[in-house]
C-alpha atoms as a PDB file:
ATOM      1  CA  UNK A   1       0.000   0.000   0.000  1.00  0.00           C
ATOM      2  CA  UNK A   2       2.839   2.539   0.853  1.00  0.00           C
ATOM      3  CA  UNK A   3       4.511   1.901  -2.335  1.00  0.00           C
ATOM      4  CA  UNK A   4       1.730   2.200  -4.337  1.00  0.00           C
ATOM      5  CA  UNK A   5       1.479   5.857  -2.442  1.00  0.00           C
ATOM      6  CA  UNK A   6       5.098   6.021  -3.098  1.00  0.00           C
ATOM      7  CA  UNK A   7       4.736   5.973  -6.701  1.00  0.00           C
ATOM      8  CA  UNK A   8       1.458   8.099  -7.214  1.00  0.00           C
ATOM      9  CA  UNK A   9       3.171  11.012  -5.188  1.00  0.00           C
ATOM     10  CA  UNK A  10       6.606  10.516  -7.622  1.00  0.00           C
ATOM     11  CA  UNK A  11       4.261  10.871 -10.867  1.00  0.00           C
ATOM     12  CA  UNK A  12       2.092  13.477  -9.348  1.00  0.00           C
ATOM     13  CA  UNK A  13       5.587  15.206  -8.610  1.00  0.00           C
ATOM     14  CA  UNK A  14       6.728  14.785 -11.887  1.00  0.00           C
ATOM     15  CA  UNK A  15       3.682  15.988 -13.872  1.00  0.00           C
ATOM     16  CA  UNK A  16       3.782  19.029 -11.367  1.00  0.00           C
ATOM     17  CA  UNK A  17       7.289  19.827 -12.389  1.00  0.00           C
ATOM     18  CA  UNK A  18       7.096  18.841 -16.164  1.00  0.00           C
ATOM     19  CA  UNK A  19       4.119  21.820 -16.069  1.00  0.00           C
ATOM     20  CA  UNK A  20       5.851  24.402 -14.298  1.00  0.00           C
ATOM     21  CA  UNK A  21       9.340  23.910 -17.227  1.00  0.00           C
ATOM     22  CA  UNK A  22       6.595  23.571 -19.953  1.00  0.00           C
ATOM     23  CA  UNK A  23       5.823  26.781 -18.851  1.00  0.00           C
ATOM     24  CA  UNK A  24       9.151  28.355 -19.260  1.00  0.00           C
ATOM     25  CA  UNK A  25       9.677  26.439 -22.587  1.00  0.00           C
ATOM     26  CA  UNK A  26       6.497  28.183 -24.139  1.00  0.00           C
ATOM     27  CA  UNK A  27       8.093  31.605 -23.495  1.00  0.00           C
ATOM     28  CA  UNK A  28      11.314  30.677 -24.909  1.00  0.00           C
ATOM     29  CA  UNK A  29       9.999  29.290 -27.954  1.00  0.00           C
ATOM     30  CA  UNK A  30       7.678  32.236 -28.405  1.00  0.00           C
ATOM     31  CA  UNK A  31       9.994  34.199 -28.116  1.00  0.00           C
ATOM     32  CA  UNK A  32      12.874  32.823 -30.789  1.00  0.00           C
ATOM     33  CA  UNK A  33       9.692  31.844 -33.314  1.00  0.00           C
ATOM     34  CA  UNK A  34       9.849  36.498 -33.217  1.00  0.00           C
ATOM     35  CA  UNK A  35      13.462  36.049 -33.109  1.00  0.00           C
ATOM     36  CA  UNK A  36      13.877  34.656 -36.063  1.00  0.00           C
ATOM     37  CA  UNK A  37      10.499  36.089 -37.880  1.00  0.00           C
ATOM     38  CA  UNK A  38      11.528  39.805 -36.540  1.00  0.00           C
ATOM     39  CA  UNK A  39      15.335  40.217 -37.079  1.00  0.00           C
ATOM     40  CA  UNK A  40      15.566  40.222 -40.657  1.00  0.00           C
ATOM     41  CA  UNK A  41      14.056  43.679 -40.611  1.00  0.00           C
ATOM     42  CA  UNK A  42      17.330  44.698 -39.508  1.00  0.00           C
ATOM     43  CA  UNK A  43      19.012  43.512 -42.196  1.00  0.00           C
ATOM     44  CA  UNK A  44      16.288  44.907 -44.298  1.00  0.00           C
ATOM     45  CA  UNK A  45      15.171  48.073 -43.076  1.00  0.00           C
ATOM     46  CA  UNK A  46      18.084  50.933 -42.319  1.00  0.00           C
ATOM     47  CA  UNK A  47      17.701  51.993 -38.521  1.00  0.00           C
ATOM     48  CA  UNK A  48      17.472  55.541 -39.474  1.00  0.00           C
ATOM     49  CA  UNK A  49      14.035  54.489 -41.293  1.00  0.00           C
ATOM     50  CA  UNK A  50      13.128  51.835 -38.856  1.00  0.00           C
ATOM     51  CA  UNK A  51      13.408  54.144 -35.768  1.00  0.00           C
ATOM     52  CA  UNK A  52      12.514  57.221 -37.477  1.00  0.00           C
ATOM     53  CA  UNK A  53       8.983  58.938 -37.073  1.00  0.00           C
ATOM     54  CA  UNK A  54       7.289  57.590 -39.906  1.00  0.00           C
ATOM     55  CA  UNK A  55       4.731  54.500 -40.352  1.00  0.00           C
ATOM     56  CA  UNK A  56       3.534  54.418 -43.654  1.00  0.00           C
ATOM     57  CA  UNK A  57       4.570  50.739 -45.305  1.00  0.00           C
ATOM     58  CA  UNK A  58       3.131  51.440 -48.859  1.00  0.00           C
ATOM     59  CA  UNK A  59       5.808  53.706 -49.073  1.00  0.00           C
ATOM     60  CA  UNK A  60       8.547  51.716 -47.222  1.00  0.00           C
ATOM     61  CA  UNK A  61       8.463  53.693 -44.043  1.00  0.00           C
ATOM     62  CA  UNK A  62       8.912  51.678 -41.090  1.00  0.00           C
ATOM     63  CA  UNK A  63       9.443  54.071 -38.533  1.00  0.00           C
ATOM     64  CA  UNK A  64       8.117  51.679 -35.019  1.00  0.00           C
ATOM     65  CA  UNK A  65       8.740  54.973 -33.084  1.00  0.00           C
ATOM     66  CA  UNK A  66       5.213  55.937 -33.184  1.00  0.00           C
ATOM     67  CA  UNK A  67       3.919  53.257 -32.237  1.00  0.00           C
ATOM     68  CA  UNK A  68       6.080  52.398 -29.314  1.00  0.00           C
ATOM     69  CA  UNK A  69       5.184  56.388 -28.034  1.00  0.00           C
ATOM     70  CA  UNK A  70       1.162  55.717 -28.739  1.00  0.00           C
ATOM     71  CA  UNK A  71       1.621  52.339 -26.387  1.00  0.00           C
ATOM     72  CA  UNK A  72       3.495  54.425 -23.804  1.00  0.00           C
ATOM     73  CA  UNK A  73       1.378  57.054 -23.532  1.00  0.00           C
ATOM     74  CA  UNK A  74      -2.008  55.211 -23.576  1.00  0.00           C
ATOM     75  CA  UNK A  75      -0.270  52.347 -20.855  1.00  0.00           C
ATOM     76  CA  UNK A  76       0.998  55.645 -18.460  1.00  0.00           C
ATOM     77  CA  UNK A  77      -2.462  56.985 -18.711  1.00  0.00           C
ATOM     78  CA  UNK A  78      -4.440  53.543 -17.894  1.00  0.00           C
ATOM     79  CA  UNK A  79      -2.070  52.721 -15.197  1.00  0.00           C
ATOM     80  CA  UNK A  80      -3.029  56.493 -14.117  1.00  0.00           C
ATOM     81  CA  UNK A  81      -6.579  55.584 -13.841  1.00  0.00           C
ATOM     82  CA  UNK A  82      -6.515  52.476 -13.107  1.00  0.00           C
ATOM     83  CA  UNK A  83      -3.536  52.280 -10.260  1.00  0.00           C
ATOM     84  CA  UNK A  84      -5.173  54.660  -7.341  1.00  0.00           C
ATOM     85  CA  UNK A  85      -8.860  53.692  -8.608  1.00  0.00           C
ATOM     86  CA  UNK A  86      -7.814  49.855  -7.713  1.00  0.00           C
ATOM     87  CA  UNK A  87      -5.801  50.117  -4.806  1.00  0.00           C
ATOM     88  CA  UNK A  88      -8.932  52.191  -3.040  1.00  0.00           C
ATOM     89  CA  UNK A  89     -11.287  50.258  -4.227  1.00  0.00           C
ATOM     90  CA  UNK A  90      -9.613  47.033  -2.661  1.00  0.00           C
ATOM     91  CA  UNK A  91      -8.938  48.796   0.502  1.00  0.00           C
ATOM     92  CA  UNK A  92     -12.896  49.545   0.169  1.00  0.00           C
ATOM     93  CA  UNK A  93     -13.874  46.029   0.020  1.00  0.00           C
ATOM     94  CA  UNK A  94     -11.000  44.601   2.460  1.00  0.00           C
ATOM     95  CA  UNK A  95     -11.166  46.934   5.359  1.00  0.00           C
ATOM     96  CA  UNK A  96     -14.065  49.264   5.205  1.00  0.00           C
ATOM     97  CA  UNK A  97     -17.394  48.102   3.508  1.00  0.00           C
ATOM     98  CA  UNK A  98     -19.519  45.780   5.405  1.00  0.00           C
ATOM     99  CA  UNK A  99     -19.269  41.871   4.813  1.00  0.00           C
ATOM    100  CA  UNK A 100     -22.552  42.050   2.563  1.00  0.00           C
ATOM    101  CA  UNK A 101     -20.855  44.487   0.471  1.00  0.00           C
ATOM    102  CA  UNK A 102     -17.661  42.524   0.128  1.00  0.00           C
ATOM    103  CA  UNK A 103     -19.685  39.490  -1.036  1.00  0.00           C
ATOM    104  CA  UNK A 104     -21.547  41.963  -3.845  1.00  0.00           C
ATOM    105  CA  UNK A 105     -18.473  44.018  -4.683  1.00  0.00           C
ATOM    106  CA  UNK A 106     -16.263  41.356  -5.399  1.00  0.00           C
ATOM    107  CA  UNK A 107     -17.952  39.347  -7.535  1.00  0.00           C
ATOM    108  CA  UNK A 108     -18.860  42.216  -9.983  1.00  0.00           C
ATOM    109  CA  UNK A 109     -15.805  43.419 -10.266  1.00  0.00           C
ATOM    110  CA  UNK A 110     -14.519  39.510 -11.157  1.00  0.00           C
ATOM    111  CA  UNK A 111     -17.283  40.368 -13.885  1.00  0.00           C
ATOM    112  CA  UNK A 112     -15.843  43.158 -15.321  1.00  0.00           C
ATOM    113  CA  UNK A 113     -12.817  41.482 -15.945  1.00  0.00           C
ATOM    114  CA  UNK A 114     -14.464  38.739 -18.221  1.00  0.00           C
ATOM    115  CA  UNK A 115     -16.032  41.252 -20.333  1.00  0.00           C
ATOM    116  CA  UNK A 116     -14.755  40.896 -23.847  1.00  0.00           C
ATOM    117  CA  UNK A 117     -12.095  43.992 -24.898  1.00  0.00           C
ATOM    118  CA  UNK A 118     -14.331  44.133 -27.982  1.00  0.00           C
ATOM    119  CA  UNK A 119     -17.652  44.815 -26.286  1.00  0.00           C
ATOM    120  CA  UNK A 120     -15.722  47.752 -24.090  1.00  0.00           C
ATOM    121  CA  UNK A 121     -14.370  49.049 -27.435  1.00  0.00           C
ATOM    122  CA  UNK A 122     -17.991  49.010 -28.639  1.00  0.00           C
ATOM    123  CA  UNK A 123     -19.089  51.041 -25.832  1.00  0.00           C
ATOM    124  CA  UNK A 124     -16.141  53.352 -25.874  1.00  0.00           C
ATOM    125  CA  UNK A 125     -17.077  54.030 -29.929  1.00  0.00           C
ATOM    126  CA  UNK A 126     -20.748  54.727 -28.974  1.00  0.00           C
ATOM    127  CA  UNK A 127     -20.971  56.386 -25.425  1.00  0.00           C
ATOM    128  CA  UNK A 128     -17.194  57.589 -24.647  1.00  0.00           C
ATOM    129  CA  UNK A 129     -15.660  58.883 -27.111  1.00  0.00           C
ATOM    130  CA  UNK A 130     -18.559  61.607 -28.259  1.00  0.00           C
ATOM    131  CA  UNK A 131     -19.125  62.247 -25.182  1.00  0.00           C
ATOM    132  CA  UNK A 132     -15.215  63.143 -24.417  1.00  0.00           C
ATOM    133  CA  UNK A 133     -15.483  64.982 -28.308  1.00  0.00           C
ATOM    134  CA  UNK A 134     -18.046  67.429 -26.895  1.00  0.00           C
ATOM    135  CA  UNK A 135     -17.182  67.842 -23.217  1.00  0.00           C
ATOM    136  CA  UNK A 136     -13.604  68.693 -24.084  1.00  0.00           C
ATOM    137  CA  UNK A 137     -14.302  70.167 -27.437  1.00  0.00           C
ATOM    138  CA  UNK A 138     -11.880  68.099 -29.754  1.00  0.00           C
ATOM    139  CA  UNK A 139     -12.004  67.723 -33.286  1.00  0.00           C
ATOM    140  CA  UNK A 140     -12.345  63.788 -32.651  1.00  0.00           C
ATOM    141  CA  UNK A 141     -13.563  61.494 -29.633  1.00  0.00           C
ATOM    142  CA  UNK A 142     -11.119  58.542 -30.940  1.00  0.00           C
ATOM    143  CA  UNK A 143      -7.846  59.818 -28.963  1.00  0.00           C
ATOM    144  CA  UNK A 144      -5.320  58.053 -26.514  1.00  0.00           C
ATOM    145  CA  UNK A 145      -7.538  59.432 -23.594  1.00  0.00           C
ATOM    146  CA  UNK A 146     -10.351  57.636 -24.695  1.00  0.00           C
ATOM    147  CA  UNK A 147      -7.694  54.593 -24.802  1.00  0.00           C
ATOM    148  CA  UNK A 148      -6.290  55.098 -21.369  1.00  0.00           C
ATOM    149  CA  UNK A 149     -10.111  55.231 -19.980  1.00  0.00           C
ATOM    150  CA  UNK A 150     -10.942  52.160 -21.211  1.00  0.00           C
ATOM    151  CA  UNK A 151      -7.502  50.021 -20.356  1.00  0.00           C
ATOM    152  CA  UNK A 152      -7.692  51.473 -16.892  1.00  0.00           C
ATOM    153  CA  UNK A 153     -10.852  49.968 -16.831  1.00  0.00           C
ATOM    154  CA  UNK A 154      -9.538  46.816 -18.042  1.00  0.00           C
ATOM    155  CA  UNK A 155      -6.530  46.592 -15.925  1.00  0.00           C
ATOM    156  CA  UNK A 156      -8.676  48.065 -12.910  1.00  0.00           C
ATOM    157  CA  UNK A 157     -10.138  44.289 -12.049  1.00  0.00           C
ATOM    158  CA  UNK A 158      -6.711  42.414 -11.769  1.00  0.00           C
ATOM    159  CA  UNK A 159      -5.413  45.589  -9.551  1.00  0.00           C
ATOM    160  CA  UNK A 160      -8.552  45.108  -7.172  1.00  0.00           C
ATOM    161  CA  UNK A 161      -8.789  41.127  -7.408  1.00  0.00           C
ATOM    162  CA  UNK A 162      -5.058  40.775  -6.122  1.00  0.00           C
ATOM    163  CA  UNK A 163      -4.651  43.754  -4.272  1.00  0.00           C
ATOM    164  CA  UNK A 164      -7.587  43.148  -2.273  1.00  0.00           C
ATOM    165  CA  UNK A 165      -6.280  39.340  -1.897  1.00  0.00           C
ATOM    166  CA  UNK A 166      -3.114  40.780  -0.044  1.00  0.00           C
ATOM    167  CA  UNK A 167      -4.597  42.897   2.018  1.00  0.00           C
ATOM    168  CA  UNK A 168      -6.936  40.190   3.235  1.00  0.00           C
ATOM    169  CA  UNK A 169      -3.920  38.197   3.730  1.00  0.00           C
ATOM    170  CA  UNK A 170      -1.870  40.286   6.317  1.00  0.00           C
ATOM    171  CA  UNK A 171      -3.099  39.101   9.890  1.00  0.00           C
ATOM    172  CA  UNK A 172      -5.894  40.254  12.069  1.00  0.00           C
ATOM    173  CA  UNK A 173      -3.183  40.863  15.056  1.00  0.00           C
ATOM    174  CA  UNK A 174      -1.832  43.820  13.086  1.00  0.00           C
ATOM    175  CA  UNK A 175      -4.740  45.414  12.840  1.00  0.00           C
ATOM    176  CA  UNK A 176      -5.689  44.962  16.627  1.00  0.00           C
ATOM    177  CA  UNK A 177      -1.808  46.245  17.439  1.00  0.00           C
ATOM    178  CA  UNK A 178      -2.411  49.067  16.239  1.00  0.00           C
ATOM    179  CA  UNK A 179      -5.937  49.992  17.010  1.00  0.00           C
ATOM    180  CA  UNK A 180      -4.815  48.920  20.957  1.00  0.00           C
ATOM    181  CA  UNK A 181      -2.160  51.563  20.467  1.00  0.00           C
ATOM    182  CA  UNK A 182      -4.484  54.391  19.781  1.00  0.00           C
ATOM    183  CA  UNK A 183      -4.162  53.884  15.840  1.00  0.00           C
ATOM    184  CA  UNK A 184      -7.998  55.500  13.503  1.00  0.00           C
ATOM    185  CA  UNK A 185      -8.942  53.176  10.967  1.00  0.00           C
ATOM    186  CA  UNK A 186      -7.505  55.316   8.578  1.00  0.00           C
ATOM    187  CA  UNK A 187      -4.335  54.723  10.466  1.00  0.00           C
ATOM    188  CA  UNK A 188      -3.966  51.693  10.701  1.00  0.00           C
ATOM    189  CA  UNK A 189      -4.904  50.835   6.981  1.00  0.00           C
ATOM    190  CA  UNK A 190      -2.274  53.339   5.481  1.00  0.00           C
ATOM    191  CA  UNK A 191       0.365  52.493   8.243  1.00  0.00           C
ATOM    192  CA  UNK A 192       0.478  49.169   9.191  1.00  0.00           C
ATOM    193  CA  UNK A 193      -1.966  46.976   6.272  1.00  0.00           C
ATOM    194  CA  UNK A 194      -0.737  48.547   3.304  1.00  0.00           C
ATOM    195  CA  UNK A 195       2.732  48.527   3.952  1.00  0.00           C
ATOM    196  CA  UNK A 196       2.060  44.836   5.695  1.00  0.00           C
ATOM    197  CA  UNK A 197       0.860  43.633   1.810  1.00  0.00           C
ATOM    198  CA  UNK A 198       3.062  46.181  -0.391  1.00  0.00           C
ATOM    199  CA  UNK A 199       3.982  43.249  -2.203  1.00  0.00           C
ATOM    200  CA  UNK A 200       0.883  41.746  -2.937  1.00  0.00           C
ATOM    201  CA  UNK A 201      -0.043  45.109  -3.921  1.00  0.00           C
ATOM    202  CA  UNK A 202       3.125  45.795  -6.457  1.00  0.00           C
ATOM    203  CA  UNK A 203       2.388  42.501  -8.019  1.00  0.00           C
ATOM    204  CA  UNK A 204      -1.201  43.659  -8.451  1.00  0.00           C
ATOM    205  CA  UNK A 205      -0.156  47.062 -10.166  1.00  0.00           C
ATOM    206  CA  UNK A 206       2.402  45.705 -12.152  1.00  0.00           C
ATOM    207  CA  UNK A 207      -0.079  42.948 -13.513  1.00  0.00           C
ATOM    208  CA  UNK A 208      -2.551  45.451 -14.388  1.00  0.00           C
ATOM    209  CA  UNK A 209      -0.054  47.510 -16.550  1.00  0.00           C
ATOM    210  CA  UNK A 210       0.650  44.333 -18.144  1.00  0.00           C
ATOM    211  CA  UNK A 211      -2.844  43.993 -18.798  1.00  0.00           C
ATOM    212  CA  UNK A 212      -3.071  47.157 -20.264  1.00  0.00           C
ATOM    213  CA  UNK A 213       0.297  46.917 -22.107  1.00  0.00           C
ATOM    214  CA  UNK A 214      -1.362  43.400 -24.245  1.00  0.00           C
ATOM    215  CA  UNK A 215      -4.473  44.933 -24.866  1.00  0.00           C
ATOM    216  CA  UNK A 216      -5.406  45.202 -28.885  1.00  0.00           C
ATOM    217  CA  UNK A 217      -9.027  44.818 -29.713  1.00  0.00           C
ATOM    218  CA  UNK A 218      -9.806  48.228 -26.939  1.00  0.00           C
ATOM    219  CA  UNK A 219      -7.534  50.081 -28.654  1.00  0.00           C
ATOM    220  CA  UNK A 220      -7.685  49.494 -31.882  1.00  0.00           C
ATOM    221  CA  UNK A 221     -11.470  50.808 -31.965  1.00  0.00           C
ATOM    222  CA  UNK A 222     -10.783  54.223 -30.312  1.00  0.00           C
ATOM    223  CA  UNK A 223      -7.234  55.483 -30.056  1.00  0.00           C
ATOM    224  CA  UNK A 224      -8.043  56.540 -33.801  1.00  0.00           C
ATOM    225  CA  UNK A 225      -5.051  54.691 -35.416  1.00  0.00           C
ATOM    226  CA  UNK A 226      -3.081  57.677 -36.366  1.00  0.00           C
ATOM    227  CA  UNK A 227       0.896  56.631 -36.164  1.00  0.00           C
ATOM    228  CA  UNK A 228       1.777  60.169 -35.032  1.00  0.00           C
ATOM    229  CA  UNK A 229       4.646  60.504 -32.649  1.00  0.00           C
ATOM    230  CA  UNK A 230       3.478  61.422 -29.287  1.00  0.00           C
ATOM    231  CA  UNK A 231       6.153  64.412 -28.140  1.00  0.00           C
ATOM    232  CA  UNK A 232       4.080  66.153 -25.444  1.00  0.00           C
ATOM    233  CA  UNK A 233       1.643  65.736 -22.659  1.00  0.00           C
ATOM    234  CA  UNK A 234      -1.152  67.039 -25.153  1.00  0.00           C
ATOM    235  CA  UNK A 235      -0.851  64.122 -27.328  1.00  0.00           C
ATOM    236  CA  UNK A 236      -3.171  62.339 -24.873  1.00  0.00           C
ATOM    237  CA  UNK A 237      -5.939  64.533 -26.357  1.00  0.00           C
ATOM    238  CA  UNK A 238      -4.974  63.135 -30.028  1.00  0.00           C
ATOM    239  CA  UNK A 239      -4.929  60.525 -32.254  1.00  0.00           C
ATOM    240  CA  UNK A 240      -2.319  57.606 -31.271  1.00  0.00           C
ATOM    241  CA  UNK A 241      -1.291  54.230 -32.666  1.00  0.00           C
ATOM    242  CA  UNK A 242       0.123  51.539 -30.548  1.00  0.00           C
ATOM    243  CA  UNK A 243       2.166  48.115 -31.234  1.00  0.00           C
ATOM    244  CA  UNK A 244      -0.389  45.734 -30.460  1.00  0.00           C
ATOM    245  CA  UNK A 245      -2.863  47.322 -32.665  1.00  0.00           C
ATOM    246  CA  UNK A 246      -0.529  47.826 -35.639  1.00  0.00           C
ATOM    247  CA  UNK A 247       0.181  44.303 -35.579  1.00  0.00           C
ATOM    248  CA  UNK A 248      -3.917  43.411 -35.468  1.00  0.00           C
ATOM    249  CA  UNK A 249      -4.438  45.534 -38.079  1.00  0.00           C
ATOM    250  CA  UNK A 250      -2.200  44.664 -40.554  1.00  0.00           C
ATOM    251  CA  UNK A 251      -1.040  41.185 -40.580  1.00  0.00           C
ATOM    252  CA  UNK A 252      -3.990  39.825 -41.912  1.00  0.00           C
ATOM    253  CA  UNK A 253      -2.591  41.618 -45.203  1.00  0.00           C
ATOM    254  CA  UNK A 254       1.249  41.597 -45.620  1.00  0.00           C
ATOM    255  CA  UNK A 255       2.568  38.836 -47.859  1.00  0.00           C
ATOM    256  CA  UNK A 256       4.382  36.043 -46.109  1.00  0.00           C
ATOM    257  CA  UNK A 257       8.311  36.779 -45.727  1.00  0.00           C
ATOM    258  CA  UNK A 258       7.891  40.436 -47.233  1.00  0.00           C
ATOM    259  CA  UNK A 259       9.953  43.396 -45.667  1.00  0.00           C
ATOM    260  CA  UNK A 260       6.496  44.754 -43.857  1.00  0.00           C
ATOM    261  CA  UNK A 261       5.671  41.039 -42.257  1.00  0.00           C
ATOM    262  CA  UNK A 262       9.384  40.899 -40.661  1.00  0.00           C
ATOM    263  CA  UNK A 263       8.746  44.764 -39.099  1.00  0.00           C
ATOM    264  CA  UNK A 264       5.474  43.533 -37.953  1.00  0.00           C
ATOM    265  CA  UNK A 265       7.207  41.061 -36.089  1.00  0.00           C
ATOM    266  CA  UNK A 266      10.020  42.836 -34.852  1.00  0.00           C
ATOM    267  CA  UNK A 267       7.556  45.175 -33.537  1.00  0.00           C
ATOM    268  CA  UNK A 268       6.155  41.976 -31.604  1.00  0.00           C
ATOM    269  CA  UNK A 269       9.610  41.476 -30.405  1.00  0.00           C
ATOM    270  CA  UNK A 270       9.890  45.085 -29.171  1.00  0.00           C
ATOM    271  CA  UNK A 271       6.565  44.586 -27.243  1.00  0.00           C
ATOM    272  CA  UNK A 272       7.592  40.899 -25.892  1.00  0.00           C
ATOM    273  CA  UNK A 273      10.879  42.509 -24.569  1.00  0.00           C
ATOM    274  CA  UNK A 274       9.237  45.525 -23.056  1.00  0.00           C
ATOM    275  CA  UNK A 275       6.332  43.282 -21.343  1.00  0.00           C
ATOM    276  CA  UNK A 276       9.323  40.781 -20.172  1.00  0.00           C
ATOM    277  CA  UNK A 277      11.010  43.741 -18.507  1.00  0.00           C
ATOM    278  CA  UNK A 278       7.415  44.993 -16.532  1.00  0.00           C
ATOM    279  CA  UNK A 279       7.165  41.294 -15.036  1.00  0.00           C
ATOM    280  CA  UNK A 280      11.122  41.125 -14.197  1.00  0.00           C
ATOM    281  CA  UNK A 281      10.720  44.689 -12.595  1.00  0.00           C
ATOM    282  CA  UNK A 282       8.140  43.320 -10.482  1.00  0.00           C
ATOM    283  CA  UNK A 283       9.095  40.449  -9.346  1.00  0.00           C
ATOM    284  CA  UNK A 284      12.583  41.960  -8.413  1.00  0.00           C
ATOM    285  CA  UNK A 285      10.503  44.434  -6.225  1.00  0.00           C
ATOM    286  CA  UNK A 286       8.393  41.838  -4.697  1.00  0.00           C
ATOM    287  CA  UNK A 287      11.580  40.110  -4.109  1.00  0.00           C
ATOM    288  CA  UNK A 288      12.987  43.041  -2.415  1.00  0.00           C
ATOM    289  CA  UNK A 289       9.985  44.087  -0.375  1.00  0.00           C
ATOM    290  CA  UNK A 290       9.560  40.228   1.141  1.00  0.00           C
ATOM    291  CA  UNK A 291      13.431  40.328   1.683  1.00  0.00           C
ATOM    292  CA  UNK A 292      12.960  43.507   3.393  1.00  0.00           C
ATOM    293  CA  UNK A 293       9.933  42.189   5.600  1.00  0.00           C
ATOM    294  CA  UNK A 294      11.301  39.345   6.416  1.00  0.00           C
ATOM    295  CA  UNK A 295      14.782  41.224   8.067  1.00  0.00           C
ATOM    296  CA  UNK A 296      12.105  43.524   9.813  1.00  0.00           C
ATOM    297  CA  UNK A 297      10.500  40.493  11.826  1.00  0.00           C
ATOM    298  CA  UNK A 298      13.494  39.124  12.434  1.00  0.00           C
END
């Protein structure tokens, strides 16, 4: 009997493990399958034309620097909205709102975050963006602030879902310390549970700009598509392009192995590197932080 235990527990181990490297060898091999698809453009394309300021392939403009402003600029201004929206709204439902509300609050906002991109691009064509056209008097509704509404509104569910997960997880005791030594509510959530969960709460930001960095279908429909470098804050009131929607929109229609397919995929490589180097940053900082905690207990 014990070695039949014996030997479900050494397959169950191995099928756990074999998962958790399959894992890793998915990335890899996504990302040399853009390796080798993206860096002929560079052999291809002069890097004064393929970092210039111009996107306009039917002319043999390749300029990705455009697009990789219009990403930037809509990302900053999701994670703007979406960043102080979802870390208050978690500390709502953890630590303030009544346990009726919690069970209410927390399943719609799991809802919001299965809504299809497309639907929320739908509703950003028909209610958002005219209403943004008129209140702000622009020539055109489809800008990057119509973008960064809507990602922060995508990227606000995984900030709330795993922010408010780490706050739940830091111990009762801590907040009973510190309300026995005198400590408001208010207190004790900003000075003892917040920092108590700061990493939970990194990994939940840093997520949700991942979230918003992915996102194509959103904005596609009402950034406006224009591949106009973004130089100022007042580009967030104009037309912008980004990566993921370049590639959406136009590789259903480049010929296989032509100059424009190999930008479109060095322009995935671009946004695979710059996605790789959000999760790094954050789990380096959750690293830290634990590190950090755990030589404060000690």
């Amino acid at each position: 009997m014990e070695s039949n235990l014996n030997w479900k527990e050494y397959v169950i181990t191995r099928a756990i493990r074999a998962a958790g490297y399959s894992t890793i060898l998915f990335v890899v091999l996504i990302f040399y399958f853009l390796l080798v698809e993206g860096l002929p453009t560079l052999a291809e394309v002069p890097l004064s034309n393929l970092f210039s300021i111009r996107w306009y392939p039917i002319e043999q403009y390749f300029g990705i620097l455009p697009l990789i402003s219009g990403s930037i600029i809509v990302t900053l201004g999701s994670a703007i909205v979406a960043v102080p929206l979802g870390i208050g709204t978690a500390v709502f439902i953890s630590e303030i709102s009544p346990r009726w509300a919690r069970e209410i609050l927390k399943p719609l906002v799991e809802l919001l975050g299965g809504l299809p991109s497309v639907v929320l691009g739908f509703l950003g064509i028909l209610i958002l963006a005219p209403y943004l056209r008129v209140l702000l008097n622009l020539p055109t509704g489809l800008t990057a602030l119509t973008g960064s509404l809507l990602l922060g509104g995508i990227a606000l569910p995984t900030v709330v879902t795993i922010a408010e997960d780490a706050l739940d997880a830091v111990p009762r005791a801590y907040r009973e310390g510190a309300w026995a030594l005198g400590a408001t509510r208010w207190q004790t959530i900003w000075r003892v549970t917040l920092p108590a969960a700061r990493s939970g709460v990194l990994t939940a930001v840093m997520l949700g700009i991942g979230r918003a960095i992915g996102e194509t279908m959103t904005v596609m429909m009402v950034t406006g598509n224009a591949p106009v470098m973004a130089l100022s804050l007042s580009a967030i009131f104009s037309p912008v392009r980004t990566m993921t929607s370049t590639i959406a929109a136009e590789m259903g229609e480049v010929s296989n192995g032509s100059v424009h397919y190999h930008t479109l995929f060095f322009i995935g490589m671009v946004l695979f590197i710059i996605s790789l180097i959000v999760n790094v940053t954050a789990s380096a900082v959750v690293f830290r932080s634990q590190k950090r905690a755990e030589k404060v207990l000690s």
